[in-house]
PDB file of N, CA and C in Angstrom:
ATOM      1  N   UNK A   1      -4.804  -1.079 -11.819  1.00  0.00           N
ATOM      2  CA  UNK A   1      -4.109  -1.573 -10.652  1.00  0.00           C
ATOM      3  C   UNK A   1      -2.715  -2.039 -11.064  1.00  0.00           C
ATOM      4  N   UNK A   2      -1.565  -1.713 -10.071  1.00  0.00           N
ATOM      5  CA  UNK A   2      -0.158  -1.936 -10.715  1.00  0.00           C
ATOM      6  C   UNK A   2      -0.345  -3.152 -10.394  1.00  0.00           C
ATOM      7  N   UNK A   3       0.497  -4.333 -11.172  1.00  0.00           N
ATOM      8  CA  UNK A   3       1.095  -5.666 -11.084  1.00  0.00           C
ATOM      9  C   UNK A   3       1.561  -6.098 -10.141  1.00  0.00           C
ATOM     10  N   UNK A   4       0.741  -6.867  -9.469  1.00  0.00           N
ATOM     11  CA  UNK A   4       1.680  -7.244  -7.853  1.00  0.00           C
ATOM     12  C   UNK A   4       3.110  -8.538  -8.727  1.00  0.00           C
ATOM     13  N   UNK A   5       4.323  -8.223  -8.472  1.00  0.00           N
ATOM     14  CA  UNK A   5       5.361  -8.807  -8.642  1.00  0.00           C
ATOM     15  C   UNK A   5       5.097 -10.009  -7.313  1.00  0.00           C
ATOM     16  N   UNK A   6       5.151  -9.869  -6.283  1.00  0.00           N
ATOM     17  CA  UNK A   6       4.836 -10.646  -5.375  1.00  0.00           C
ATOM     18  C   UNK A   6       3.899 -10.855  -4.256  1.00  0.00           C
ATOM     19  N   UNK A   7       3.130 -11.636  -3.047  1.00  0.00           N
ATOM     20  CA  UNK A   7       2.550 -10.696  -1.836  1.00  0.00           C
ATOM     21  C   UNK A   7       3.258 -11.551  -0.821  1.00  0.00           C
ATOM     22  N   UNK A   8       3.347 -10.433   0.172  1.00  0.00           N
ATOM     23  CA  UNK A   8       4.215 -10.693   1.388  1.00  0.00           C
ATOM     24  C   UNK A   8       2.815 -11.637   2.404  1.00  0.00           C
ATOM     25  N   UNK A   9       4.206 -12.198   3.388  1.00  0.00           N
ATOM     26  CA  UNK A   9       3.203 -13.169   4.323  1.00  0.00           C
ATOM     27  C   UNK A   9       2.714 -12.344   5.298  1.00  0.00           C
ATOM     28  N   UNK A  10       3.416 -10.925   5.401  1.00  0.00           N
ATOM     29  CA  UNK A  10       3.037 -10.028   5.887  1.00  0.00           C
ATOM     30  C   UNK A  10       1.467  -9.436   6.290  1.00  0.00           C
ATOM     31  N   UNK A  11       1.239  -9.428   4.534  1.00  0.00           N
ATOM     32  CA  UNK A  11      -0.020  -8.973   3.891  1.00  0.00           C
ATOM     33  C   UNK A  11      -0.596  -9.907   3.874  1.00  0.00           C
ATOM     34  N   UNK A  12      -0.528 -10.538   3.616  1.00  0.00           N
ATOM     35  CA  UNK A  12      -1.758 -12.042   3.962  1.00  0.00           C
ATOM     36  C   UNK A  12      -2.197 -12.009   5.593  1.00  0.00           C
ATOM     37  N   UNK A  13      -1.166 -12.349   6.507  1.00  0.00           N
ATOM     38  CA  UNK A  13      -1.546 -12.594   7.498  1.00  0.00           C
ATOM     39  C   UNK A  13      -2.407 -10.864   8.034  1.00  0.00           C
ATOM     40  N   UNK A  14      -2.184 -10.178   7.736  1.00  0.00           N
ATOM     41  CA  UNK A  14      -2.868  -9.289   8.129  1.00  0.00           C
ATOM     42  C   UNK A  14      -4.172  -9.425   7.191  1.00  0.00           C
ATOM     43  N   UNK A  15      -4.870  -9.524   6.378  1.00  0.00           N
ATOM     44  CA  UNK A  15      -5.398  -9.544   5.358  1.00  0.00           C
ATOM     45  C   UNK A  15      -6.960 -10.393   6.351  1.00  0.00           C
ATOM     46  N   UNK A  16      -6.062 -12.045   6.923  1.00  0.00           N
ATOM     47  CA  UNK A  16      -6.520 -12.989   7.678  1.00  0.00           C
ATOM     48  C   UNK A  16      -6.953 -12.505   8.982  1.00  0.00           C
ATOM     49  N   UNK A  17      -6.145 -11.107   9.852  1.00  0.00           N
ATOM     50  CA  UNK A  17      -6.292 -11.172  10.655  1.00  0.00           C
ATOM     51  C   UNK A  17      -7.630  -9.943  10.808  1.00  0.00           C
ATOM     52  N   UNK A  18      -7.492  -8.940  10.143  1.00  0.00           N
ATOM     53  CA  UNK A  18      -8.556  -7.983   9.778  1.00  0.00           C
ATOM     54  C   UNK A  18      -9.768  -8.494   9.421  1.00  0.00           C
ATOM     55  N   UNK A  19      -9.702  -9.249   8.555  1.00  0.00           N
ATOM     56  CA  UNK A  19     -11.033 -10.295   7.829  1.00  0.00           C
ATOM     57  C   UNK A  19     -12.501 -11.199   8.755  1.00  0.00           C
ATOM     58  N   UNK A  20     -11.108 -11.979   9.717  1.00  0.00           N
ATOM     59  CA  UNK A  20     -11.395 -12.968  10.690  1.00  0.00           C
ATOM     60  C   UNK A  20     -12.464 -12.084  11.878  1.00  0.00           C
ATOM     61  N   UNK A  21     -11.450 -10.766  12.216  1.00  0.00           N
ATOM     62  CA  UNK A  21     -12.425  -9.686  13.172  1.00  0.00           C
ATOM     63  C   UNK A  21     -12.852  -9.434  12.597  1.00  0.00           C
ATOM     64  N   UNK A  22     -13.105  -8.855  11.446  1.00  0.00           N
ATOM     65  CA  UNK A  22     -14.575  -7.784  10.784  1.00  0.00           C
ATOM     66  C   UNK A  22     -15.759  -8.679  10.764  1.00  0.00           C
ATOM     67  N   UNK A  23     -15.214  -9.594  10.263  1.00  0.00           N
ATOM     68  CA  UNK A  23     -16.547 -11.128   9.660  1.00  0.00           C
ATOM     69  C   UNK A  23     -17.036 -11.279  11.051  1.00  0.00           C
ATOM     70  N   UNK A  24     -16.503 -11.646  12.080  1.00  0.00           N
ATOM     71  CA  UNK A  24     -16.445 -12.426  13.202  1.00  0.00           C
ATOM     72  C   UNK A  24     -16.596 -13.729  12.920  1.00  0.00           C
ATOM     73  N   UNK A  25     -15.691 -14.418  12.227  1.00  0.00           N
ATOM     74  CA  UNK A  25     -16.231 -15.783  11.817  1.00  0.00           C
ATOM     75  C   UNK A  25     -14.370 -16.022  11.869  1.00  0.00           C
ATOM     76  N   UNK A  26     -14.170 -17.695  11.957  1.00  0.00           N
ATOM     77  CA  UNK A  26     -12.352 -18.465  11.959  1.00  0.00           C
ATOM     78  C   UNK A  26     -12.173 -18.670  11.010  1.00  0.00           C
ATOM     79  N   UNK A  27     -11.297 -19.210  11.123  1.00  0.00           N
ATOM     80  CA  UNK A  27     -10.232 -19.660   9.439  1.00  0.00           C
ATOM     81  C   UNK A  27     -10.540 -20.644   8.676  1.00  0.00           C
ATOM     82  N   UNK A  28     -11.919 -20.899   9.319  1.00  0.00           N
ATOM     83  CA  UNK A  28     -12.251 -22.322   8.364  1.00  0.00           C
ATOM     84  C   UNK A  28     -13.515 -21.710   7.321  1.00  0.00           C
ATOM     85  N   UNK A  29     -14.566 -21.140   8.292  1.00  0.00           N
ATOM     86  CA  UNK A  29     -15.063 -20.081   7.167  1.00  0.00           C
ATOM     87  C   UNK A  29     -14.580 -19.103   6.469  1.00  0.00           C
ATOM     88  N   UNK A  30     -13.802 -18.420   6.586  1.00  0.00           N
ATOM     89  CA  UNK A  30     -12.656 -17.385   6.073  1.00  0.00           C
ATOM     90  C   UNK A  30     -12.000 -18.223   4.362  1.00  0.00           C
ATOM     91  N   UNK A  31     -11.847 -19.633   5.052  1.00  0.00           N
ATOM     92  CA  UNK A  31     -11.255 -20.331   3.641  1.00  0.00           C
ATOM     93  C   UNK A  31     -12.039 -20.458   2.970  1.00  0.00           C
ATOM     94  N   UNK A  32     -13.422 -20.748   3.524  1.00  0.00           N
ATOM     95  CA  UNK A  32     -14.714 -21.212   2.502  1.00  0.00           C
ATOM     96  C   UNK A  32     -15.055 -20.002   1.678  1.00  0.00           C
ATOM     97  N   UNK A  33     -15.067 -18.815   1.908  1.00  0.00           N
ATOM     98  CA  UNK A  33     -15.362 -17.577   1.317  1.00  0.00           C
ATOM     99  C   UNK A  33     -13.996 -17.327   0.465  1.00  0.00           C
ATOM    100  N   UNK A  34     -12.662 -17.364   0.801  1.00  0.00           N
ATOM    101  CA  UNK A  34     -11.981 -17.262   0.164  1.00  0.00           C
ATOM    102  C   UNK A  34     -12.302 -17.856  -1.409  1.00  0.00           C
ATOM    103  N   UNK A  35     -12.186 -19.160  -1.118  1.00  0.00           N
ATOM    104  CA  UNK A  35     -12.374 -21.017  -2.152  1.00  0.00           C
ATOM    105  C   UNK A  35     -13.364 -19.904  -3.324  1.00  0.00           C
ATOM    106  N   UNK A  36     -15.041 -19.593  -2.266  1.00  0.00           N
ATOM    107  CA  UNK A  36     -16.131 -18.464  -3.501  1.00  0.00           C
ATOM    108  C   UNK A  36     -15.105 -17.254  -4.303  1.00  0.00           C
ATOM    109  N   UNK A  37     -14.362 -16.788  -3.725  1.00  0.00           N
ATOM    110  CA  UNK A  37     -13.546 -15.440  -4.430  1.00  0.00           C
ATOM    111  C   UNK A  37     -12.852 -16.105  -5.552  1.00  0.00           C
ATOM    112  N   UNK A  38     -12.183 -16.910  -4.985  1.00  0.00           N
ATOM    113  CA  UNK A  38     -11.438 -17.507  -6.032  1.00  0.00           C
ATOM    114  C   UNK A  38     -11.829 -17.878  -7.232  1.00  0.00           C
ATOM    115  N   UNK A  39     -13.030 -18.376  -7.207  1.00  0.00           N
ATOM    116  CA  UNK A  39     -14.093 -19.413  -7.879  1.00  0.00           C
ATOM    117  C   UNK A  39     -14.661 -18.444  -8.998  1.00  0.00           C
ATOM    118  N   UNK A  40     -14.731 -16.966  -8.453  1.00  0.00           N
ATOM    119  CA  UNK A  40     -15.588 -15.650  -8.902  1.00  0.00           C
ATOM    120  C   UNK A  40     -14.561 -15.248  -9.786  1.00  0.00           C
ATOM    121  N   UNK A  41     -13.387 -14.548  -9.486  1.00  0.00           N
ATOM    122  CA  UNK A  41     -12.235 -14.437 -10.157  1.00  0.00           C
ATOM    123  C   UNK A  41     -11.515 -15.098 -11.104  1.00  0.00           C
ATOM    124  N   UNK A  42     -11.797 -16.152 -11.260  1.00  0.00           N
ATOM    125  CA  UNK A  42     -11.232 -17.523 -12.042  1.00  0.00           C
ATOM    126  C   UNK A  42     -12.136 -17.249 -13.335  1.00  0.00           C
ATOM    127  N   UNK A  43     -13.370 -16.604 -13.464  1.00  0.00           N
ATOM    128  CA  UNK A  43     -14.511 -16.390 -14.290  1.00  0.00           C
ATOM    129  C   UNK A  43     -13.536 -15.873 -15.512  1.00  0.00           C
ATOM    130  N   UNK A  44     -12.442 -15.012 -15.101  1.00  0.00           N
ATOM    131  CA  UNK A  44     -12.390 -13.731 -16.194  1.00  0.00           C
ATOM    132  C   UNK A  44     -10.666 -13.209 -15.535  1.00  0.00           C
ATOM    133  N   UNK A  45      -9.627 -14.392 -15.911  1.00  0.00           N
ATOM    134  CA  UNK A  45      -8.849 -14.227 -15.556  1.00  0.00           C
ATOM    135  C   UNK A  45      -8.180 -13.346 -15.633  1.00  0.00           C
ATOM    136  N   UNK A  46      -8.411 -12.591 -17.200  1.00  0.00           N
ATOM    137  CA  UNK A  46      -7.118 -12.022 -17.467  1.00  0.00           C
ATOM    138  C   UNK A  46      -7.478 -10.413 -16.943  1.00  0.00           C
ATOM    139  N   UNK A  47      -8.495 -10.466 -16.152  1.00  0.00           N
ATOM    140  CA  UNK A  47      -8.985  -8.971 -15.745  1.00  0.00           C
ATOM    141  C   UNK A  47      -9.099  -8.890 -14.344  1.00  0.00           C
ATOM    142  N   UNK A  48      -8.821 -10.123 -13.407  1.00  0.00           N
ATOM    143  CA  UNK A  48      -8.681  -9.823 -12.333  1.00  0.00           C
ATOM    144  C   UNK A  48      -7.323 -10.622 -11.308  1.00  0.00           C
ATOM    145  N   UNK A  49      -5.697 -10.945 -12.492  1.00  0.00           N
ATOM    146  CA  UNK A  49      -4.312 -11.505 -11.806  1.00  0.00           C
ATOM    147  C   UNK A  49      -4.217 -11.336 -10.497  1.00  0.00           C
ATOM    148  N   UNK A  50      -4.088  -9.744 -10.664  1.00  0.00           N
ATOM    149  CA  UNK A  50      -3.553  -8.989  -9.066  1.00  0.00           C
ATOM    150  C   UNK A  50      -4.503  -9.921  -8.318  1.00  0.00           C
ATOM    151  N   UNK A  51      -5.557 -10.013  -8.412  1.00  0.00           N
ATOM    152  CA  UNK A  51      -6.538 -10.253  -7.010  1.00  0.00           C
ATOM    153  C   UNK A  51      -6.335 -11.671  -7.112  1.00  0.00           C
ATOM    154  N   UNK A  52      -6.596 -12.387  -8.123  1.00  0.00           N
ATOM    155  CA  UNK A  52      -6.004 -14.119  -7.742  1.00  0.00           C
ATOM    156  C   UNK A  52      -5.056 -14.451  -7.556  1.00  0.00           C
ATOM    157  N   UNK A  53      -3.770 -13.387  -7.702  1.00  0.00           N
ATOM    158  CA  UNK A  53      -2.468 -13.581  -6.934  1.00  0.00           C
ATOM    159  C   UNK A  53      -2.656 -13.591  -5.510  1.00  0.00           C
ATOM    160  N   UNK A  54      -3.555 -12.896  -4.845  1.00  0.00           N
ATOM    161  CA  UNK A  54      -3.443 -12.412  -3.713  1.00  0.00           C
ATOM    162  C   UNK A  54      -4.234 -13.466  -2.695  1.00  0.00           C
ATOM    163  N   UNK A  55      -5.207 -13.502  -3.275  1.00  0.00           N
ATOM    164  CA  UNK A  55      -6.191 -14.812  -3.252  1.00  0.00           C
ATOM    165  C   UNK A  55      -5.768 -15.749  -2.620  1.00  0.00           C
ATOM    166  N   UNK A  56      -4.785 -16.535  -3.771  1.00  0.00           N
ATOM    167  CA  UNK A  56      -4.400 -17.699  -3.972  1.00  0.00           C
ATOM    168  C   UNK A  56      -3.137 -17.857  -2.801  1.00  0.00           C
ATOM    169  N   UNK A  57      -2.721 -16.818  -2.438  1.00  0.00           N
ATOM    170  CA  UNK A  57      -1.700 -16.710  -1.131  1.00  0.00           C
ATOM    171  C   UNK A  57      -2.490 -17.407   0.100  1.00  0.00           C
ATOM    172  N   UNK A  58      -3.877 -16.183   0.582  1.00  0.00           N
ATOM    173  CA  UNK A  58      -4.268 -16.301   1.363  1.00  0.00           C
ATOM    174  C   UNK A  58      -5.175 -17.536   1.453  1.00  0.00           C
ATOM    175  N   UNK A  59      -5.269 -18.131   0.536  1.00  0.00           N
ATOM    176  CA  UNK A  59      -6.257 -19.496   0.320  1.00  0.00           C
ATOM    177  C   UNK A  59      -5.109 -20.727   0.757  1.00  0.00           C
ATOM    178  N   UNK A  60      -3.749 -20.504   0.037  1.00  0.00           N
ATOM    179  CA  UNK A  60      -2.693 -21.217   0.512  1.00  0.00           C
ATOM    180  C   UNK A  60      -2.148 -20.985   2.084  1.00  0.00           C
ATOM    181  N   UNK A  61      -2.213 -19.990   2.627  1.00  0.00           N
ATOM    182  CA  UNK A  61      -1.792 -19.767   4.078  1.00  0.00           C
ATOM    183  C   UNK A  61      -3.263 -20.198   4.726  1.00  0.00           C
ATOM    184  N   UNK A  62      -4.037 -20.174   4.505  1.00  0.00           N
ATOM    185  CA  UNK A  62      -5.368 -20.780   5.018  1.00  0.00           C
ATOM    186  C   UNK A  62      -5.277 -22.053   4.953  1.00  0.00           C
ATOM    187  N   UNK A  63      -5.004 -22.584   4.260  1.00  0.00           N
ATOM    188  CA  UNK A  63      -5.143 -23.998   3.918  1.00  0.00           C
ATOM    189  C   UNK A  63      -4.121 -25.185   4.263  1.00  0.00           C
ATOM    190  N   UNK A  64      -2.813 -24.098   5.031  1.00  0.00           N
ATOM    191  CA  UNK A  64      -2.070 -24.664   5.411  1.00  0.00           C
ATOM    192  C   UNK A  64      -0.896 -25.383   4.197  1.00  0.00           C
ATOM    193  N   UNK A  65      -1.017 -24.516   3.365  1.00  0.00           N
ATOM    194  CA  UNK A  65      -0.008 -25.451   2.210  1.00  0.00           C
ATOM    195  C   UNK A  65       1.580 -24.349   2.010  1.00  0.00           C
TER     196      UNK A  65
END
């Protein structure tokens, strides 16, 4: 997987908005599952950046920070 240099709020918010309909569940469970990804990924950092970059966006736009 190439190196995400950055992720757009673009991609997050779509990310949130696809997620939210597929799950059928809001942004408060959405964060709680996020928080598990994160938690999963954090295991074995140096093999999964890209995805805790991406993560860590949408856990931050979730979370309101």
């Amino acid at each position: 997987m190439k190196n995400l240099s950055y992720v757009t709020k673009k991609q997050v918010n779509s990310f949130i908005k696809i997620e939210t309909e597929r799950l059928k569940i809001n942004n408060d469970e959405l964060l709680k599952e996020v928080k598990y990804v994160l938690f999963d990924l954090n295991q074995y950092p140096n093999d999964n950046k890209n995805q805790i970059k991406f993560y860590t966006r949408v856990y931050e736009e979730l979370n309101g920070a």
